[in-house]
PDB file of N, CA and C in Angstrom:
ATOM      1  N   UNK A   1    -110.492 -86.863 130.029  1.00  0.00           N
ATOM      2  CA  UNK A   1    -110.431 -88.301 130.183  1.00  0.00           C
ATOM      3  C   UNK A   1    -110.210 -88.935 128.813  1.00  0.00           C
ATOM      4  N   UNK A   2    -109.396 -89.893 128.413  1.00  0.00           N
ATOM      5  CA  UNK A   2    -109.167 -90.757 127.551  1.00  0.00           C
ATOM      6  C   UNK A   2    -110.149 -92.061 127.413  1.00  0.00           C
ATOM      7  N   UNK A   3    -110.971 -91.802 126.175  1.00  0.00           N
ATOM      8  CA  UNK A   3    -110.993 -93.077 125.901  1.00  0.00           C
ATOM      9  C   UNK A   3    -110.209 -94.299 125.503  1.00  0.00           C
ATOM     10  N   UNK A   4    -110.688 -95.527 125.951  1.00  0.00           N
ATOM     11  CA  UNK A   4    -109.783 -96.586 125.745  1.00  0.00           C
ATOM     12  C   UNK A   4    -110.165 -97.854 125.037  1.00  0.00           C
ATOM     13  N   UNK A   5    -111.573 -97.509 124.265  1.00  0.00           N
ATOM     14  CA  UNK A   5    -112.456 -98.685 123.516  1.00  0.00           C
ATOM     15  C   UNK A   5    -113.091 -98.033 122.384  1.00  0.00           C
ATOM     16  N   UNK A   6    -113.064 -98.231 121.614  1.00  0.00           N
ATOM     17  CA  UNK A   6    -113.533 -97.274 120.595  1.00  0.00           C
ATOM     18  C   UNK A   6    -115.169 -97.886 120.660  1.00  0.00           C
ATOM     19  N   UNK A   7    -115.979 -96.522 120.129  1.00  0.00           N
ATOM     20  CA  UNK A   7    -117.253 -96.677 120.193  1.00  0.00           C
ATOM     21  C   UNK A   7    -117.580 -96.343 119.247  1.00  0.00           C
ATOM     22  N   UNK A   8    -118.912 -97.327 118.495  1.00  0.00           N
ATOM     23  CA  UNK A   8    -119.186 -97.273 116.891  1.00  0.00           C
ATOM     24  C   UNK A   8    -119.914 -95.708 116.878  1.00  0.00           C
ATOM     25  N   UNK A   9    -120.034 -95.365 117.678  1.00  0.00           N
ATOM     26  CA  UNK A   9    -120.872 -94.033 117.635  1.00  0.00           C
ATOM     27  C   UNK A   9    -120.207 -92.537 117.808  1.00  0.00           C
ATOM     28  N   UNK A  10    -119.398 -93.141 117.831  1.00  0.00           N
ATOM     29  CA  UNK A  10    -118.200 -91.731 118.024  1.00  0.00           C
ATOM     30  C   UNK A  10    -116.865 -92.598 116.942  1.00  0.00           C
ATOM     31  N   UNK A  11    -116.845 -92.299 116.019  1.00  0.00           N
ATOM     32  CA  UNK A  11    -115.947 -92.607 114.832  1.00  0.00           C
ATOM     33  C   UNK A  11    -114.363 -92.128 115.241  1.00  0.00           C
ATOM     34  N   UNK A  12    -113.110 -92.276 114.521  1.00  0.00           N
ATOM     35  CA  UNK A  12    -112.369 -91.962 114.492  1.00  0.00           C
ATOM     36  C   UNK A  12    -112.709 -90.661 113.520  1.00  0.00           C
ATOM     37  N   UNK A  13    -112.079 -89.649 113.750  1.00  0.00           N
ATOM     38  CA  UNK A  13    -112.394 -88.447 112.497  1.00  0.00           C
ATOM     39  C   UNK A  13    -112.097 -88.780 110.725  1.00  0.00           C
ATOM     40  N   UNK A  14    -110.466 -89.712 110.793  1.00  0.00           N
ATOM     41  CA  UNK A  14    -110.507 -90.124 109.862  1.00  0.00           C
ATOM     42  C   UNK A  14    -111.059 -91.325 109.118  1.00  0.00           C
ATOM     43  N   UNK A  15    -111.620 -91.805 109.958  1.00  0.00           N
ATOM     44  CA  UNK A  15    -113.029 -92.709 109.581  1.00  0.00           C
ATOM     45  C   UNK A  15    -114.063 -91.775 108.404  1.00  0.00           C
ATOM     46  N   UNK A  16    -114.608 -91.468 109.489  1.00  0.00           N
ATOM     47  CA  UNK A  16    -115.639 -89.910 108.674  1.00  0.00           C
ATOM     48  C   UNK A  16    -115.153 -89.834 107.445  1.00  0.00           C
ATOM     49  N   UNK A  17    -114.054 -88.950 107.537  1.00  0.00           N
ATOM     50  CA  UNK A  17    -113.333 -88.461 106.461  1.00  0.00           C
ATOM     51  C   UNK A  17    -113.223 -89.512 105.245  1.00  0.00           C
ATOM     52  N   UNK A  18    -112.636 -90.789 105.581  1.00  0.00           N
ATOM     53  CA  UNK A  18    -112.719 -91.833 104.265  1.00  0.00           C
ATOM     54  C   UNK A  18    -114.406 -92.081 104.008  1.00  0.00           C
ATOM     55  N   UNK A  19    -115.361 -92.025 104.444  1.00  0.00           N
ATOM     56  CA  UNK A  19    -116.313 -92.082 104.384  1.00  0.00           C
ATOM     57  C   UNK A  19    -116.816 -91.212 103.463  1.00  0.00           C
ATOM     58  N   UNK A  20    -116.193 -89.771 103.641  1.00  0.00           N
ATOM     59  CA  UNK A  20    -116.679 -88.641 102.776  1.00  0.00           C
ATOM     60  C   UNK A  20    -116.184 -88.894 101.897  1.00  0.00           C
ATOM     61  N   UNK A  21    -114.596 -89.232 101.155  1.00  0.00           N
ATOM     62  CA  UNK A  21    -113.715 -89.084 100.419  1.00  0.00           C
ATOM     63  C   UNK A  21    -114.421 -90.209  99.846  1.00  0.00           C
ATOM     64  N   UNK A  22    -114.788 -90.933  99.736  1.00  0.00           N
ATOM     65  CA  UNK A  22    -115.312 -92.707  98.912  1.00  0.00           C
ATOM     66  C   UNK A  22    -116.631 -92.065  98.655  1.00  0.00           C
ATOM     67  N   UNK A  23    -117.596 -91.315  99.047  1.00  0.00           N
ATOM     68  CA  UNK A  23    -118.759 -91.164  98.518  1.00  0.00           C
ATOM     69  C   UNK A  23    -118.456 -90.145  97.580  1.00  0.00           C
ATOM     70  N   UNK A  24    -117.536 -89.276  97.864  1.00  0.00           N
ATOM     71  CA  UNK A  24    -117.538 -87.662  97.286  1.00  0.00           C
ATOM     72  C   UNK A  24    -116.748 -88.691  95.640  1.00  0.00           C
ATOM     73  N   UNK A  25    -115.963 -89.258  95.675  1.00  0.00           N
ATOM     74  CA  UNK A  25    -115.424 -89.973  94.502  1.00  0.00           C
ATOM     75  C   UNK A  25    -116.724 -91.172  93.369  1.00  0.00           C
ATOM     76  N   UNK A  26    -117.870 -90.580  94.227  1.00  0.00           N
ATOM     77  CA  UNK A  26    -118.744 -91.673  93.396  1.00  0.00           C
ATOM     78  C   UNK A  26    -119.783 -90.141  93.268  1.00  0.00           C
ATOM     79  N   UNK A  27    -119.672 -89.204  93.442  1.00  0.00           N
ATOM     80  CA  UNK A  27    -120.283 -88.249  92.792  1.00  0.00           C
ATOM     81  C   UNK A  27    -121.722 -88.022  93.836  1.00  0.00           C
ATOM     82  N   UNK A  28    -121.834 -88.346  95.031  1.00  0.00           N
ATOM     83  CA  UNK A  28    -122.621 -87.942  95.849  1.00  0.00           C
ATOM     84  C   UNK A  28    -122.563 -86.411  96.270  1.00  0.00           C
ATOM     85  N   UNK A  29    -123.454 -86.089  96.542  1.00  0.00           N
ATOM     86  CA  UNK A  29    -123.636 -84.718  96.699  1.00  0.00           C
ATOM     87  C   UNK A  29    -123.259 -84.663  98.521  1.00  0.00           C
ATOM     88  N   UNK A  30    -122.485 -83.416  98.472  1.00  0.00           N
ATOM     89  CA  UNK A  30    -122.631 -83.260 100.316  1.00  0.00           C
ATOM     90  C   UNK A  30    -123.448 -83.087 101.028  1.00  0.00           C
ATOM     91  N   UNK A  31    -124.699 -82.609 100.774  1.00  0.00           N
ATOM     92  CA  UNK A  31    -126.020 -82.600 101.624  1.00  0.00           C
ATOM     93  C   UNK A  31    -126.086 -84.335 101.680  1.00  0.00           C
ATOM     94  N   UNK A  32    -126.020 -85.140 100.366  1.00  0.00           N
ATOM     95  CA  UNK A  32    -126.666 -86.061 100.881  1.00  0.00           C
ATOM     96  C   UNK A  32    -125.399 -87.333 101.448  1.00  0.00           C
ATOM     97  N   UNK A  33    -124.265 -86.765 101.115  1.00  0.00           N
ATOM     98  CA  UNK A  33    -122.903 -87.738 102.348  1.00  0.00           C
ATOM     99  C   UNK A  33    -123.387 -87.093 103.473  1.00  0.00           C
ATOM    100  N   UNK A  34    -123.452 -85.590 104.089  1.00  0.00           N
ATOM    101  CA  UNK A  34    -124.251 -85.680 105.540  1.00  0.00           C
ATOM    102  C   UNK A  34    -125.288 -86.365 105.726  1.00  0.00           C
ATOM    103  N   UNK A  35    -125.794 -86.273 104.966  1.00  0.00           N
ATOM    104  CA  UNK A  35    -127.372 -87.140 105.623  1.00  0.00           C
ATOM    105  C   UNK A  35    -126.760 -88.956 105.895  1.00  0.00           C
ATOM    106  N   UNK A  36    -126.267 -89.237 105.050  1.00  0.00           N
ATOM    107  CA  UNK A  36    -125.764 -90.903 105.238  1.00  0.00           C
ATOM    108  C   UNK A  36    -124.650 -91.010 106.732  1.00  0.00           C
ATOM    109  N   UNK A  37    -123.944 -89.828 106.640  1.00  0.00           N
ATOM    110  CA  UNK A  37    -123.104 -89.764 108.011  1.00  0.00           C
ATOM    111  C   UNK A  37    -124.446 -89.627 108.921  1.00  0.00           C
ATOM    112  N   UNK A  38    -125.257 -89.049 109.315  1.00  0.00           N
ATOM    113  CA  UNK A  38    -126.051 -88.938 110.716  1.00  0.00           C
ATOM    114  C   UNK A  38    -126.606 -90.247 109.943  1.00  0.00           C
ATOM    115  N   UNK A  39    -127.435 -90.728 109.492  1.00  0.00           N
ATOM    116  CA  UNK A  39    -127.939 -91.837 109.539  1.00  0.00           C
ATOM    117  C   UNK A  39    -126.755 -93.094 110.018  1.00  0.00           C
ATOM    118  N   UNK A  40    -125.977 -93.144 110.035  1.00  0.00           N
ATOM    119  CA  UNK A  40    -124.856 -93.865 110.391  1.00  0.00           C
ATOM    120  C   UNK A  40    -124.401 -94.384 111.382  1.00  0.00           C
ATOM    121  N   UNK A  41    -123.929 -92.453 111.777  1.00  0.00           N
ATOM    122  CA  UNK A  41    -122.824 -92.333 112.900  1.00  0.00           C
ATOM    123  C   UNK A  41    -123.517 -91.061 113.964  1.00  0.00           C
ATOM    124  N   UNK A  42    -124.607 -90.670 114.142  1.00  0.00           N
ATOM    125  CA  UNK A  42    -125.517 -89.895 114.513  1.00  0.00           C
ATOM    126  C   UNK A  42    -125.692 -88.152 114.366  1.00  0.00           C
ATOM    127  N   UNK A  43    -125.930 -87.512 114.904  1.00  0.00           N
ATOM    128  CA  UNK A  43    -126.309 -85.810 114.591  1.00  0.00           C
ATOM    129  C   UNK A  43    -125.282 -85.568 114.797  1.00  0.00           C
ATOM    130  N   UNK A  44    -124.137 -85.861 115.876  1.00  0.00           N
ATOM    131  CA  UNK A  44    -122.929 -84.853 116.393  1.00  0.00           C
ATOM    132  C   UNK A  44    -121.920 -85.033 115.454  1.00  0.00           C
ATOM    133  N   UNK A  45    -122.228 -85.993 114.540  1.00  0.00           N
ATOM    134  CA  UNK A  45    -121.002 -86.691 113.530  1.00  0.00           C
ATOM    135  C   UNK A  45    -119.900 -85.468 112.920  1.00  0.00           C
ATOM    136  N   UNK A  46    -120.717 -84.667 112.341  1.00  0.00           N
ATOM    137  CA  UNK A  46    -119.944 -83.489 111.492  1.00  0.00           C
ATOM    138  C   UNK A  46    -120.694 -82.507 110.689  1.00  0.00           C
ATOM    139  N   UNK A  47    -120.352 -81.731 110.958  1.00  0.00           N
ATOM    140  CA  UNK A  47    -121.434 -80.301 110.678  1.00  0.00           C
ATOM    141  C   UNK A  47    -121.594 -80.327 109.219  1.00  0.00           C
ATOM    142  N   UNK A  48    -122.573 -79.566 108.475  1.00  0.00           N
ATOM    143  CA  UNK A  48    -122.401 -79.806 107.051  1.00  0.00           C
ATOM    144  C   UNK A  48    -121.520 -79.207 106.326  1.00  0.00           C
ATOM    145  N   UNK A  49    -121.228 -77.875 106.948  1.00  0.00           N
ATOM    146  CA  UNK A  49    -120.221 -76.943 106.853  1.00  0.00           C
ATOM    147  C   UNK A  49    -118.650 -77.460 106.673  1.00  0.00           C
ATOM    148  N   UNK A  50    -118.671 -78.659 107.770  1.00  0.00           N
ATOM    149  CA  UNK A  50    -117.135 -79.549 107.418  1.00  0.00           C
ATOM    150  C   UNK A  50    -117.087 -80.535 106.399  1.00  0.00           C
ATOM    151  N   UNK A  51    -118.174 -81.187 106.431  1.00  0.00           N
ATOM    152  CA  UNK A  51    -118.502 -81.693 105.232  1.00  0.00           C
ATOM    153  C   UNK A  51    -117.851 -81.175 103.781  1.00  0.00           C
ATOM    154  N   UNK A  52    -118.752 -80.191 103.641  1.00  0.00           N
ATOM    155  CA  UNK A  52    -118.281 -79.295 102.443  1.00  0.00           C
ATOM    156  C   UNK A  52    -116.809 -79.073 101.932  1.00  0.00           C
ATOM    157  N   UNK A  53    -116.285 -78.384 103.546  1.00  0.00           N
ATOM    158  CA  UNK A  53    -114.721 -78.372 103.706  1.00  0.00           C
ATOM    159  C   UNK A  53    -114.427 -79.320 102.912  1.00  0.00           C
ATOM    160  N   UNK A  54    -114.003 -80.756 103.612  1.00  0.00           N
ATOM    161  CA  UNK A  54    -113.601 -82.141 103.032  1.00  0.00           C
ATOM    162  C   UNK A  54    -113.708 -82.100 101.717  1.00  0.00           C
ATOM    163  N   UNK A  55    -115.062 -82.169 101.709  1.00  0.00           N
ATOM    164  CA  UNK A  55    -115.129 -82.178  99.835  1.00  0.00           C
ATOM    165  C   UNK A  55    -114.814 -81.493  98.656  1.00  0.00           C
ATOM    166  N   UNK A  56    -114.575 -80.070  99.201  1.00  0.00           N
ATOM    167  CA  UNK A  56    -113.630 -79.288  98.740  1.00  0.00           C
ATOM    168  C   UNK A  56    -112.117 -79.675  98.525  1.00  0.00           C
ATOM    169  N   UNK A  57    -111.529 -79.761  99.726  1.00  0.00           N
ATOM    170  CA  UNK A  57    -110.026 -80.591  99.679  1.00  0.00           C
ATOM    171  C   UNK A  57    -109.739 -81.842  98.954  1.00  0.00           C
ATOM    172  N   UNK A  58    -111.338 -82.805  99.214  1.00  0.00           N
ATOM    173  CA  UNK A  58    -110.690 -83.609  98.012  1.00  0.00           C
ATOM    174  C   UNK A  58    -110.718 -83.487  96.650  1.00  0.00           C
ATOM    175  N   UNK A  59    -111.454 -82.821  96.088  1.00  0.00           N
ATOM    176  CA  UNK A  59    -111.660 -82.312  94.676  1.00  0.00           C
ATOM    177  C   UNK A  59    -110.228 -81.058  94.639  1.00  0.00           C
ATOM    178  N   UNK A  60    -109.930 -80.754  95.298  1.00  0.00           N
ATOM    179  CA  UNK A  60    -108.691 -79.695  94.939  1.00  0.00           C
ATOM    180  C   UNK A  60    -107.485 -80.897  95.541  1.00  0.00           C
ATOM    181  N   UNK A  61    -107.637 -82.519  95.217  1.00  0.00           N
ATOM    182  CA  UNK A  61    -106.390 -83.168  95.000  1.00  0.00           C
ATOM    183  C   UNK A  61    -106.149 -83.970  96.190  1.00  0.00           C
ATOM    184  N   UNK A  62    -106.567 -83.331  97.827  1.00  0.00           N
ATOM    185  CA  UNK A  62    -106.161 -83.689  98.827  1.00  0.00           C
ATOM    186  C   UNK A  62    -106.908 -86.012  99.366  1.00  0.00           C
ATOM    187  N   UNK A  63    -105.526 -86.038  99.282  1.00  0.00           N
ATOM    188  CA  UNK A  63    -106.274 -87.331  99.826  1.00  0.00           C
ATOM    189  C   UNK A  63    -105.591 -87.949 100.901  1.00  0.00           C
ATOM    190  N   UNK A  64    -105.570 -87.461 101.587  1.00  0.00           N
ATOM    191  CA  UNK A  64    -105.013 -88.266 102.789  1.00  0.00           C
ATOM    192  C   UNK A  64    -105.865 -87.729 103.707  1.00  0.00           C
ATOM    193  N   UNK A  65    -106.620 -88.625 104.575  1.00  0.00           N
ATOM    194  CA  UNK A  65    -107.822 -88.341 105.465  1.00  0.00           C
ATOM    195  C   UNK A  65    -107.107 -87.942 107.322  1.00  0.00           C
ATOM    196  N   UNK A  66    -105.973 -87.880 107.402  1.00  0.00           N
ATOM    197  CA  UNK A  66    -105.414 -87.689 108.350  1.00  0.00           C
ATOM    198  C   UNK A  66    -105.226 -86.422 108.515  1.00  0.00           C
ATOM    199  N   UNK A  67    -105.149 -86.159 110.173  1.00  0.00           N
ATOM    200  CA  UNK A  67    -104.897 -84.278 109.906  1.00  0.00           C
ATOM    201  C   UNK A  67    -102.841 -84.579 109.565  1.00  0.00           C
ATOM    202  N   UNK A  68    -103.230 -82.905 109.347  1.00  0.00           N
ATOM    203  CA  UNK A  68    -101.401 -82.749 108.572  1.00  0.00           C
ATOM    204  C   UNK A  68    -101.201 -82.532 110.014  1.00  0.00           C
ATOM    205  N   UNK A  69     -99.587 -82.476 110.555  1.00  0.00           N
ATOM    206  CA  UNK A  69     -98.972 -81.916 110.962  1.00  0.00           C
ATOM    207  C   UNK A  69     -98.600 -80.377 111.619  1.00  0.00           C
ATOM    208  N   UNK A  70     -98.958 -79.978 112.561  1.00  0.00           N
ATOM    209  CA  UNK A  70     -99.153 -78.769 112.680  1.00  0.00           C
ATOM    210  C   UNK A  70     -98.129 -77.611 113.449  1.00  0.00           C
ATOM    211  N   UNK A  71     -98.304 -76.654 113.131  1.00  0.00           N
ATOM    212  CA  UNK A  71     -96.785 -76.138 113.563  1.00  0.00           C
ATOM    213  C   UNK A  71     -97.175 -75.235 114.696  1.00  0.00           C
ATOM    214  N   UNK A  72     -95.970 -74.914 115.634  1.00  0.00           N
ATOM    215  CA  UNK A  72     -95.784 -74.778 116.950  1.00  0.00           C
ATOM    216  C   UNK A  72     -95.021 -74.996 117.840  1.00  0.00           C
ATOM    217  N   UNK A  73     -94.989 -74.743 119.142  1.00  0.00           N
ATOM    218  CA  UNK A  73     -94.371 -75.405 119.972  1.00  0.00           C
ATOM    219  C   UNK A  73     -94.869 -76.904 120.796  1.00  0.00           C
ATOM    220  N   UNK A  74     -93.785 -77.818 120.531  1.00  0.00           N
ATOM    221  CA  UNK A  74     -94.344 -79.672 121.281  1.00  0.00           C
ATOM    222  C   UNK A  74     -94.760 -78.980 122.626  1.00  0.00           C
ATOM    223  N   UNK A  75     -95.647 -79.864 122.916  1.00  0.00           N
ATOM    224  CA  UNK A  75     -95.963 -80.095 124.333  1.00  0.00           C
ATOM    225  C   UNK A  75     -94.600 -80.832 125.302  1.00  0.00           C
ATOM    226  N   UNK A  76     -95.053 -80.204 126.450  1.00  0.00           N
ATOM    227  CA  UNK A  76     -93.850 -80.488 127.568  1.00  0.00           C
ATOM    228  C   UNK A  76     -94.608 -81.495 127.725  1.00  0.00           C
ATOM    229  N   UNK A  77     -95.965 -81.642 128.154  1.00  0.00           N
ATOM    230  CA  UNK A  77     -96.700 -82.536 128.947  1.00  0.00           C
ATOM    231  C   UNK A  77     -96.663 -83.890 129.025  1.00  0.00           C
ATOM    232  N   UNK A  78     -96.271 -84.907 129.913  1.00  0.00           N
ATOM    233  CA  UNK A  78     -96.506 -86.611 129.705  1.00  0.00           C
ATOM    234  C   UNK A  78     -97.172 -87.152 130.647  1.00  0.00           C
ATOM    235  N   UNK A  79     -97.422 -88.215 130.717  1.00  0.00           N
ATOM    236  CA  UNK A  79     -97.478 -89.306 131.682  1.00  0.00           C
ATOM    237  C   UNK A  79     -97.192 -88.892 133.035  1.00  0.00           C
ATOM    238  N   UNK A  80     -95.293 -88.828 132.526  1.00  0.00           N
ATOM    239  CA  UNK A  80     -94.514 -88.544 133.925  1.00  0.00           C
ATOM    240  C   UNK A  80     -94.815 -87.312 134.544  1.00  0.00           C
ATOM    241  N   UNK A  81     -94.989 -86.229 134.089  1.00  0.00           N
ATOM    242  CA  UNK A  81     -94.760 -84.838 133.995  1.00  0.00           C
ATOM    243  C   UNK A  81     -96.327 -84.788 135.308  1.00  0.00           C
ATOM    244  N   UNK A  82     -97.591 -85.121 134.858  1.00  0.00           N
ATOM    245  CA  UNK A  82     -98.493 -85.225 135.036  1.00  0.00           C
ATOM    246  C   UNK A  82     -98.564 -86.196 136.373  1.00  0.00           C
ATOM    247  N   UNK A  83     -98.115 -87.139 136.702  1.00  0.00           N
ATOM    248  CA  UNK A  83     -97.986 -88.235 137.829  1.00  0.00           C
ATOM    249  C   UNK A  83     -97.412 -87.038 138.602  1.00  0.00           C
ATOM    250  N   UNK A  84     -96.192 -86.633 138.615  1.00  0.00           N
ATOM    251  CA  UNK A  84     -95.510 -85.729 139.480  1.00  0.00           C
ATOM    252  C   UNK A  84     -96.745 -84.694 140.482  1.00  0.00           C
ATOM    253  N   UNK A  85     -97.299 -83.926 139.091  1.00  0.00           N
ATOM    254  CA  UNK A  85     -98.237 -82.888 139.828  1.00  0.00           C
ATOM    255  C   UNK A  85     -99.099 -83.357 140.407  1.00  0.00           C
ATOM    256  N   UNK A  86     -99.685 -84.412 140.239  1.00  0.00           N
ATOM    257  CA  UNK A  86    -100.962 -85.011 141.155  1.00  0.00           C
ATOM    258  C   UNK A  86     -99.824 -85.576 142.328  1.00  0.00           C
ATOM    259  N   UNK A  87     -98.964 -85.818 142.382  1.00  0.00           N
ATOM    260  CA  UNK A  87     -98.676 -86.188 143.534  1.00  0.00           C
ATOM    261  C   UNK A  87     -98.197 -84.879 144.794  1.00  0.00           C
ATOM    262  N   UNK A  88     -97.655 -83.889 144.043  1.00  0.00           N
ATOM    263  CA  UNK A  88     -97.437 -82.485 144.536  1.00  0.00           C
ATOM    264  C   UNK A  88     -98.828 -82.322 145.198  1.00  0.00           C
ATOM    265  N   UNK A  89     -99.807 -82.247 144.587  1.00  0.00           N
ATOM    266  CA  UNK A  89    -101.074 -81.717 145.068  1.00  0.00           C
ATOM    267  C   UNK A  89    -101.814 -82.717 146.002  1.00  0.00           C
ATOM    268  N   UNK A  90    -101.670 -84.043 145.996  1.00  0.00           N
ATOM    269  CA  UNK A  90    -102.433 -85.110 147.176  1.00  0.00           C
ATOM    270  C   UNK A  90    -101.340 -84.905 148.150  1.00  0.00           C
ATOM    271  N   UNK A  91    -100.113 -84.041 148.204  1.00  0.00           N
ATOM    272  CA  UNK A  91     -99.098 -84.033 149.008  1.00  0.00           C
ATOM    273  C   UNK A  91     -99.750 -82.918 149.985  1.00  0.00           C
ATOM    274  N   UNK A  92    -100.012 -81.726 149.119  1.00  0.00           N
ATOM    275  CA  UNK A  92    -100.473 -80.447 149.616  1.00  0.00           C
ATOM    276  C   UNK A  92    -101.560 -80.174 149.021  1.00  0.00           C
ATOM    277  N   UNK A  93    -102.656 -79.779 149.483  1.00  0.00           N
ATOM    278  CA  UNK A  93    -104.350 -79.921 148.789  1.00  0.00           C
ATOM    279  C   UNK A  93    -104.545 -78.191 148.343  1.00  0.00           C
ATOM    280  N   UNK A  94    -103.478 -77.421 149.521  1.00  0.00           N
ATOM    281  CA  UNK A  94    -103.778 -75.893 149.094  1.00  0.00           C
ATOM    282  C   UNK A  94    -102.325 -75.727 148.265  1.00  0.00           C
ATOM    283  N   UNK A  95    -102.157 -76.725 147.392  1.00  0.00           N
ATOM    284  CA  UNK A  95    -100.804 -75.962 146.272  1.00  0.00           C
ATOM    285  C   UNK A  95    -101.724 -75.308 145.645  1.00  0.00           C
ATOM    286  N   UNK A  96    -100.951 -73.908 145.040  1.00  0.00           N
ATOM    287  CA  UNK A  96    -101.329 -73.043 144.128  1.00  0.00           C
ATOM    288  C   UNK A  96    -100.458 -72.758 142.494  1.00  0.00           C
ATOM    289  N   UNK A  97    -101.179 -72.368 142.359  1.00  0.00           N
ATOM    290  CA  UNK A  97    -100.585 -71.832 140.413  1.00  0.00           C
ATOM    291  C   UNK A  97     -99.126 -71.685 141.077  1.00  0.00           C
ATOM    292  N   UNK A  98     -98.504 -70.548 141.915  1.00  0.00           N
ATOM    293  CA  UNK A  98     -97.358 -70.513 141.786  1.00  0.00           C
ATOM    294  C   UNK A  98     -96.499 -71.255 142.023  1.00  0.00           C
ATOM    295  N   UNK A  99     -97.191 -71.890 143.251  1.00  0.00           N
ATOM    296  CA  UNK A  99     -96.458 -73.159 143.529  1.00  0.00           C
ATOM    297  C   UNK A  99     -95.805 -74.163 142.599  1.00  0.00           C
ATOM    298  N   UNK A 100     -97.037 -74.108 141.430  1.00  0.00           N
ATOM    299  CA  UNK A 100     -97.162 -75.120 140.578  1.00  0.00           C
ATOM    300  C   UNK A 100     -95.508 -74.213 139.618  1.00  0.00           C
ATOM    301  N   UNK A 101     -95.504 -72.784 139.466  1.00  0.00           N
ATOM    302  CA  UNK A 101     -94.714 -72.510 138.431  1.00  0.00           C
ATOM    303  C   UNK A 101     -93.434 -72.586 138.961  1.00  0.00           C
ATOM    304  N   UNK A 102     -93.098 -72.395 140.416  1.00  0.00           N
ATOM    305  CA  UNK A 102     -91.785 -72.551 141.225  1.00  0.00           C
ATOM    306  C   UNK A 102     -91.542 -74.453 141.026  1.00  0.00           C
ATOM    307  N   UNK A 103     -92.398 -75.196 140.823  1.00  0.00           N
ATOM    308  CA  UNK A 103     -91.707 -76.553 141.226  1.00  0.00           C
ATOM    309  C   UNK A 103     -91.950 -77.122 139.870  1.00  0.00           C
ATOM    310  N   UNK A 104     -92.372 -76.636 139.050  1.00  0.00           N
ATOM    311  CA  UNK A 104     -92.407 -76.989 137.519  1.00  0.00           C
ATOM    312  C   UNK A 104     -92.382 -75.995 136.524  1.00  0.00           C
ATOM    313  N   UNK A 105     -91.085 -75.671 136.387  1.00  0.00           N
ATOM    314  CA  UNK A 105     -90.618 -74.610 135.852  1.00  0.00           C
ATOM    315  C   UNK A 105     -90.930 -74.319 134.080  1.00  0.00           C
ATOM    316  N   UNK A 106     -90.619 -76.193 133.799  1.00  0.00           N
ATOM    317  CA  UNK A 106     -91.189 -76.227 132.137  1.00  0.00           C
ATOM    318  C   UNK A 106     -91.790 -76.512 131.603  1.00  0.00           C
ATOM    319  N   UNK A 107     -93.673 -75.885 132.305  1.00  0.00           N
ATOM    320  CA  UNK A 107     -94.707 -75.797 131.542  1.00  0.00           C
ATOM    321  C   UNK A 107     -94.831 -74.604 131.664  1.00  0.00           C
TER     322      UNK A 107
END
């Protein structure tokens, strides 16, 4: 399910991340940028372990709080792609996998 309202308690990741990157640049220690993230943004915020990560990357130069780009194959999947199969299946309730691979060949 998609959220569609952002909630102060569940951050954007690169939220976090500028969060880390602005404290880690004023010489805070990462035990204690985790501790200010859960006091914040709560326990599930980010492990300390990623923490560290981050602060590593930004001291080795990295500053852009966004993930990079990642390599692979694009997704087939859309909107449309997705409307189709739910309608295949409220059509027929016992469609199966193969069904699904005979009438949608390019996923």
């Amino acid at each position: 399910m998609f959220k569609t309202i952002a909630d102060p308690a569940d951050p954007a990741e690169c939220e976090v991340r500028s969060v880390i990157r602005f404290l880690n640049a004023k010489n805070v220690k990462p035990t204690e940028i985790r501790r200010q993230l859960v006091e914040i943004y709560g326990e599930n915020v980010m492990t300390d372990g990623m923490v560290r990560k981050w602060v590593r990357q930004f001291n080795d130069g990295r500053t852009n709080v966004h993930d990079e780009a990642r390599s692979g194959q694009p997704s087939v999947v859309n909107d449309g792609l997705v409307a189709k199969v739910n309608e295949k299946i409220r059509e027929n309730s016992r469609f199966t996998i193969r069904m699904l691979c005979d009438e949608f060949p390019q996923i």
